[in-house]
Protein backbone atom coordinates (compact mmCIF):
# COMPACT_ATOMS: atom_id res chain seq x y z
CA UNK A 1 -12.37 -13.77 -18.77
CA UNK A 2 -14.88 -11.82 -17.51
CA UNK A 3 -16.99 -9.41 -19.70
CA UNK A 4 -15.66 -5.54 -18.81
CA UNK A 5 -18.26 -4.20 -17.40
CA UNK A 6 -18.53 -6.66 -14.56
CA UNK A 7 -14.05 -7.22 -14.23
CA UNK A 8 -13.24 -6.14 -10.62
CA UNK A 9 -16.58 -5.50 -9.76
CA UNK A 10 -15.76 -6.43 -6.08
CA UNK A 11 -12.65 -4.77 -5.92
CA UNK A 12 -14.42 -1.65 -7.13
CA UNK A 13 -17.11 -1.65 -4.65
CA UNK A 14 -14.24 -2.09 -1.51
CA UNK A 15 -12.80 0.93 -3.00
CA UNK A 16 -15.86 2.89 -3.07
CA UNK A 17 -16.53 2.25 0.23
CA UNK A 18 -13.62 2.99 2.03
CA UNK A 19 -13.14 6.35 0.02
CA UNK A 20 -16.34 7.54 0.97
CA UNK A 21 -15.93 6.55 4.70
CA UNK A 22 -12.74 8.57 4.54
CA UNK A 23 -14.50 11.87 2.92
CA UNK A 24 -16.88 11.34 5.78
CA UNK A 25 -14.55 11.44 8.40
CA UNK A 26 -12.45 14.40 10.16
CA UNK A 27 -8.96 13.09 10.60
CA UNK A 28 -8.57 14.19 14.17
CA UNK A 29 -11.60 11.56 15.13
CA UNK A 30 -10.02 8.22 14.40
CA UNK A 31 -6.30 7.55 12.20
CA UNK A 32 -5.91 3.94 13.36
CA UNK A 33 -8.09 0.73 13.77
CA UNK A 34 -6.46 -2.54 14.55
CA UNK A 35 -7.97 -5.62 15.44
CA UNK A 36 -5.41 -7.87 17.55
CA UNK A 37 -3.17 -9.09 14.81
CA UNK A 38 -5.81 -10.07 12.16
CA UNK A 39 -6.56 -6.62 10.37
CA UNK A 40 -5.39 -2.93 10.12
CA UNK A 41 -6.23 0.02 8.80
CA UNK A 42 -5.20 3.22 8.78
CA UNK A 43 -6.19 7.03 7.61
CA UNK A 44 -4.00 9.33 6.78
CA UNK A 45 -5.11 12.80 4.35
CA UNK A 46 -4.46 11.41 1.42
CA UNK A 47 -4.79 8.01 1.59
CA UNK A 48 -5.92 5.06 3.88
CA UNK A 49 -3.35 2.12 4.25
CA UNK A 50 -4.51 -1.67 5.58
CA UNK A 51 -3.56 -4.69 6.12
CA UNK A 52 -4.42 -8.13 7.56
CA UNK A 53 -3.46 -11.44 9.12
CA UNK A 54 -1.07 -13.47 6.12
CA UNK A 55 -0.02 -10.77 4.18
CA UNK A 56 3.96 -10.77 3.97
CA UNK A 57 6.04 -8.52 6.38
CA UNK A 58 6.14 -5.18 5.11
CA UNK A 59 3.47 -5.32 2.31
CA UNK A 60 -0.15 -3.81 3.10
CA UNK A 61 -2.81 -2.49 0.74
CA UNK A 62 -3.49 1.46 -0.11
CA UNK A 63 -6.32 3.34 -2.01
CA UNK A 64 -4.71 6.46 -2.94
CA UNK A 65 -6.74 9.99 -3.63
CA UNK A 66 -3.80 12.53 -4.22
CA UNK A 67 -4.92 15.88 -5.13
CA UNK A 68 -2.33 15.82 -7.26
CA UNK A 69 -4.43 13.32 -9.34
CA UNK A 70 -8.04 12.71 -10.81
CA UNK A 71 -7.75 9.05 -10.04
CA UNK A 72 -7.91 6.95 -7.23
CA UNK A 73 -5.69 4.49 -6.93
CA UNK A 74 -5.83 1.05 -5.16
CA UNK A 75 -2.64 -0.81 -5.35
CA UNK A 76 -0.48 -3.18 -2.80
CA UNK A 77 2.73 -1.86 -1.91
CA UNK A 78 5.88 -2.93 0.21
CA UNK A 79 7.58 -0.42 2.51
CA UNK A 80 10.68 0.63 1.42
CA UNK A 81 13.77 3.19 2.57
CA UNK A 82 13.35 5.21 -0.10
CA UNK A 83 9.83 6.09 -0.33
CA UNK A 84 9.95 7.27 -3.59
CA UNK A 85 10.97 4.42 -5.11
CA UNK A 86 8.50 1.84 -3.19
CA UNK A 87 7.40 -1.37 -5.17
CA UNK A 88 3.90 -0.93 -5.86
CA UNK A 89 0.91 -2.95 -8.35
CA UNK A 90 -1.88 -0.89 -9.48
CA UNK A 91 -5.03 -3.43 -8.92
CA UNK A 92 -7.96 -0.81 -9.99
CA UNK A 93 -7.18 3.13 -10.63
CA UNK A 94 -10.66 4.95 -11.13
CA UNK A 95 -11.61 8.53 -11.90
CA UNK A 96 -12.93 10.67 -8.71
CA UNK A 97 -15.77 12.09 -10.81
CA UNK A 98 -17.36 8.56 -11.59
CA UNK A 99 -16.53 7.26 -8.29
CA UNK A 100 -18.93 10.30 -6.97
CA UNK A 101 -21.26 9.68 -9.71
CA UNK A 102 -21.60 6.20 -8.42
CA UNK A 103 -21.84 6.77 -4.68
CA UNK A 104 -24.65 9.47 -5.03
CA UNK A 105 -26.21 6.99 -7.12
CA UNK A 106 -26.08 3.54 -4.71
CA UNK A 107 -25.46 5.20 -1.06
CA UNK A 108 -28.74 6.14 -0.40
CA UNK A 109 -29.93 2.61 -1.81
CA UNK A 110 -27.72 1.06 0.91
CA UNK A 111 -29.80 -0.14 4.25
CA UNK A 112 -28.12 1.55 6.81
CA UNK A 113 -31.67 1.11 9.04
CA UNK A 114 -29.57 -1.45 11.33
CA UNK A 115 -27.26 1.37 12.55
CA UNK A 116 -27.67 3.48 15.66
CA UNK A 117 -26.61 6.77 16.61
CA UNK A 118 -24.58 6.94 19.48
């Protein structure tokens, strides 16, 4: 077992990322990426859904940031008829105030020098 401060470490960081690209972004620019069959993703207001190349029909991944909640949640979840009632598994649920914390803290440590603007 790992010691706590280091369990999900990766996980985290995936989650971190993706919830600050989707703060970043303006909805109307871009709701859907695919590439071929291999990988999906998806942004919706609330929440950005993906998926890849293996994964059973009908299950996908989704990090959650409901206002409704001071957590994010990243979890793996099968659609369902009744969305309500949708089989879901946690995997990592953070608090929005730490997640901030830690983005202000390692974003601007991240080398973004190999990006151009277009």
């Amino acid at each position: 077992m790992l010691p706590p401060k280091q369990k999900n470490k990766p996980t985290l960081q995936i989650v971190k990322v993706i919830y600050e690209i989707h703060n970043s972004m303006r909805l109307g620019d871009i709701n859907h990426i695919s590439i071929n069959d291999y990988f999906w993703i998806r942004f919706v207001p609330q929440m950005v859904n993906f998926g890849f190349q293996g994964l059973p029909e009908k299950v996908h991944y989704s990090i959650s940031f409901s206002d409704k909640s001071p957590d994010i949640n990243f979890h793996v979840t099968k659609e369902a008829q009744d969305s309500t009632n949708k089989p879901k598994i946690t995997i990592v649920r953070m608090d929005k105030k730490l997640l901030q914390e830690w983005l202000e803290e390692i974003l601007p440590k991240l080398p973004f020098s190999f990006l151009n603007r277009i």
